[in-house]
C-alpha atoms as a PDB file:
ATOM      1  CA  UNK A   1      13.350   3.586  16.771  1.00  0.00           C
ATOM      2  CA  UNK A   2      11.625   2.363  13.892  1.00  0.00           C
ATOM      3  CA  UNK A   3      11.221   4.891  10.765  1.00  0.00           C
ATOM      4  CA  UNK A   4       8.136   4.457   9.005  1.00  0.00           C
ATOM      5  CA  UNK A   5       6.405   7.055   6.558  1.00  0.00           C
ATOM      6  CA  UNK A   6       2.482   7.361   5.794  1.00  0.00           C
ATOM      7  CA  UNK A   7       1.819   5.051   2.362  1.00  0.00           C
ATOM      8  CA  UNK A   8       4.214   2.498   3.898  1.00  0.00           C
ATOM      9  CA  UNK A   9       3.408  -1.556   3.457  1.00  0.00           C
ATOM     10  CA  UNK A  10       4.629  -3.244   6.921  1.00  0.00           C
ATOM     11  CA  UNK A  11       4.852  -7.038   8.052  1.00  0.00           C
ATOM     12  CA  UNK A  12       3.962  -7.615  11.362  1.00  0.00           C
ATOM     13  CA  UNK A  13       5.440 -10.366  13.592  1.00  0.00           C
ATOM     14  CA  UNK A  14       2.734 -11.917  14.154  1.00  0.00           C
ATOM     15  CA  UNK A  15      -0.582 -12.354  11.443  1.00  0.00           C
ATOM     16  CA  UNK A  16      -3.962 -10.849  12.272  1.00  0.00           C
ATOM     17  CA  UNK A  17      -6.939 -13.094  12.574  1.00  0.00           C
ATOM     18  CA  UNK A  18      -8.104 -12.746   8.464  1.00  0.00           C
ATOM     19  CA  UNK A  19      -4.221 -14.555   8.093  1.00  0.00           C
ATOM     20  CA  UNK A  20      -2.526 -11.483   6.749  1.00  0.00           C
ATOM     21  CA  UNK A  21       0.637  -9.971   8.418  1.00  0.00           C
ATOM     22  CA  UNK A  22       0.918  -6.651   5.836  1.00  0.00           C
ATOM     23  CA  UNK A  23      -0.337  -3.247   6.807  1.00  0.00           C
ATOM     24  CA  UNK A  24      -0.740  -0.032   5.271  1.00  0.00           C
ATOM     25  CA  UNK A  25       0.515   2.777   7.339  1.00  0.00           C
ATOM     26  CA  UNK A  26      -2.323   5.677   7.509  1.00  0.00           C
ATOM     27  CA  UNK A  27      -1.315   7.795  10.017  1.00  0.00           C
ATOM     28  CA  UNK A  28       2.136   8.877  12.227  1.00  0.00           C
ATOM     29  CA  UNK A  29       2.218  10.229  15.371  1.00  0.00           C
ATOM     30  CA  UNK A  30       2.062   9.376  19.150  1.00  0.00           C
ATOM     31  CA  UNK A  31      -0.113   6.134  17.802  1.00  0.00           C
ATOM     32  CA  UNK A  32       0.370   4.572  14.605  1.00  0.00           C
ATOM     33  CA  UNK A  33      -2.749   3.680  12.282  1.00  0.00           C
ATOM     34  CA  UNK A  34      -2.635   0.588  10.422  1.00  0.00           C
ATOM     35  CA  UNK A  35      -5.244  -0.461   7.660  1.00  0.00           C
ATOM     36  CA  UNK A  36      -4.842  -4.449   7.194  1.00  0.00           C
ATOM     37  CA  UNK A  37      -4.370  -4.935   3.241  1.00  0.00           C
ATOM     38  CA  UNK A  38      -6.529  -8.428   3.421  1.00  0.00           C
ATOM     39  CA  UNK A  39      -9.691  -7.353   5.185  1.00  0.00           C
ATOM     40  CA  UNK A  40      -9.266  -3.416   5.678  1.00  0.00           C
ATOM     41  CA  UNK A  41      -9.556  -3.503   9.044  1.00  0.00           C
ATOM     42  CA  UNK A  42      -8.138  -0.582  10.956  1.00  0.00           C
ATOM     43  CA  UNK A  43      -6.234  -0.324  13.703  1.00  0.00           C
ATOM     44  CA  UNK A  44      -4.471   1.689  16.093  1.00  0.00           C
ATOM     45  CA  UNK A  45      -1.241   1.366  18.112  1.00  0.00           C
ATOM     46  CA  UNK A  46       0.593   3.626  20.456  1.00  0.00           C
ATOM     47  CA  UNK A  47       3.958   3.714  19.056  1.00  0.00           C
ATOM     48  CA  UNK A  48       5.588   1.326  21.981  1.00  0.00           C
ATOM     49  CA  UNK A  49       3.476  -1.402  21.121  1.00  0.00           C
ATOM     50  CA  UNK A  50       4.127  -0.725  17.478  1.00  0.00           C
ATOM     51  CA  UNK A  51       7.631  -1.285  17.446  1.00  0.00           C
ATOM     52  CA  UNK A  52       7.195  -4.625  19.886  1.00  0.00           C
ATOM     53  CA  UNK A  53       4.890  -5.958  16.575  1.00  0.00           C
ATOM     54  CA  UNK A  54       6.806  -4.634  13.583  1.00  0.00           C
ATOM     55  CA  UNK A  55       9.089  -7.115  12.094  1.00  0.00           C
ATOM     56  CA  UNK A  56      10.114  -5.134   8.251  1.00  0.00           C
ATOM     57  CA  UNK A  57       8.799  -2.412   5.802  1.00  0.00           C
ATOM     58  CA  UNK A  58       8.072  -4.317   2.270  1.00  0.00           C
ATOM     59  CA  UNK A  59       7.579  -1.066  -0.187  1.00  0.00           C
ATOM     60  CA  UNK A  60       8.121   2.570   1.043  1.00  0.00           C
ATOM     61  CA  UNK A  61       4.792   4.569   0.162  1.00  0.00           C
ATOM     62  CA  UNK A  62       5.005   7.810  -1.415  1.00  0.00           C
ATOM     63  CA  UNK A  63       7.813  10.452  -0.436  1.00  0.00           C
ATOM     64  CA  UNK A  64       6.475  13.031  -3.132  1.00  0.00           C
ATOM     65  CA  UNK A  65       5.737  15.327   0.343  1.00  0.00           C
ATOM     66  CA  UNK A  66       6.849  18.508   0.063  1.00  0.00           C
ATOM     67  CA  UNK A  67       9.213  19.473   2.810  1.00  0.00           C
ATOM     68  CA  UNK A  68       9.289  23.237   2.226  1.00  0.00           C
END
């Protein structure tokens, strides 16, 4: 299982049409949603399909949460 948090930068395996592979990750759950950091595109991915595309996280996003 891949662990991802929401502010994460991702590369995908393969690139997206606009030639980028990074992604912002905007929102966890049963789907992922992914805003592409060349074009802003968004998409969305259940989370199977997610992990078939992900390839690495680049920079973790912000863990400033609170977990109370």
């Amino acid at each position: 299982m891949v662990v991802i948090a929401l502010g994460d930068i991702i590369q995908t395996k393969k690139k997206h049409p606009c030639g980028s592979d990074k992604w912002e990750v905007t929102r966890i759950g049963a789907d992922v949603k992914l805003k592409c950091l060349t074009c802003q595109r968004v998409i969305m991915l259940e989370r199977g399909e997610f992990e078939k595309r992900y390839k690495k996280t680049v920079s973790h996003g912000d863990t400033a949460d609170s977990e109370s």
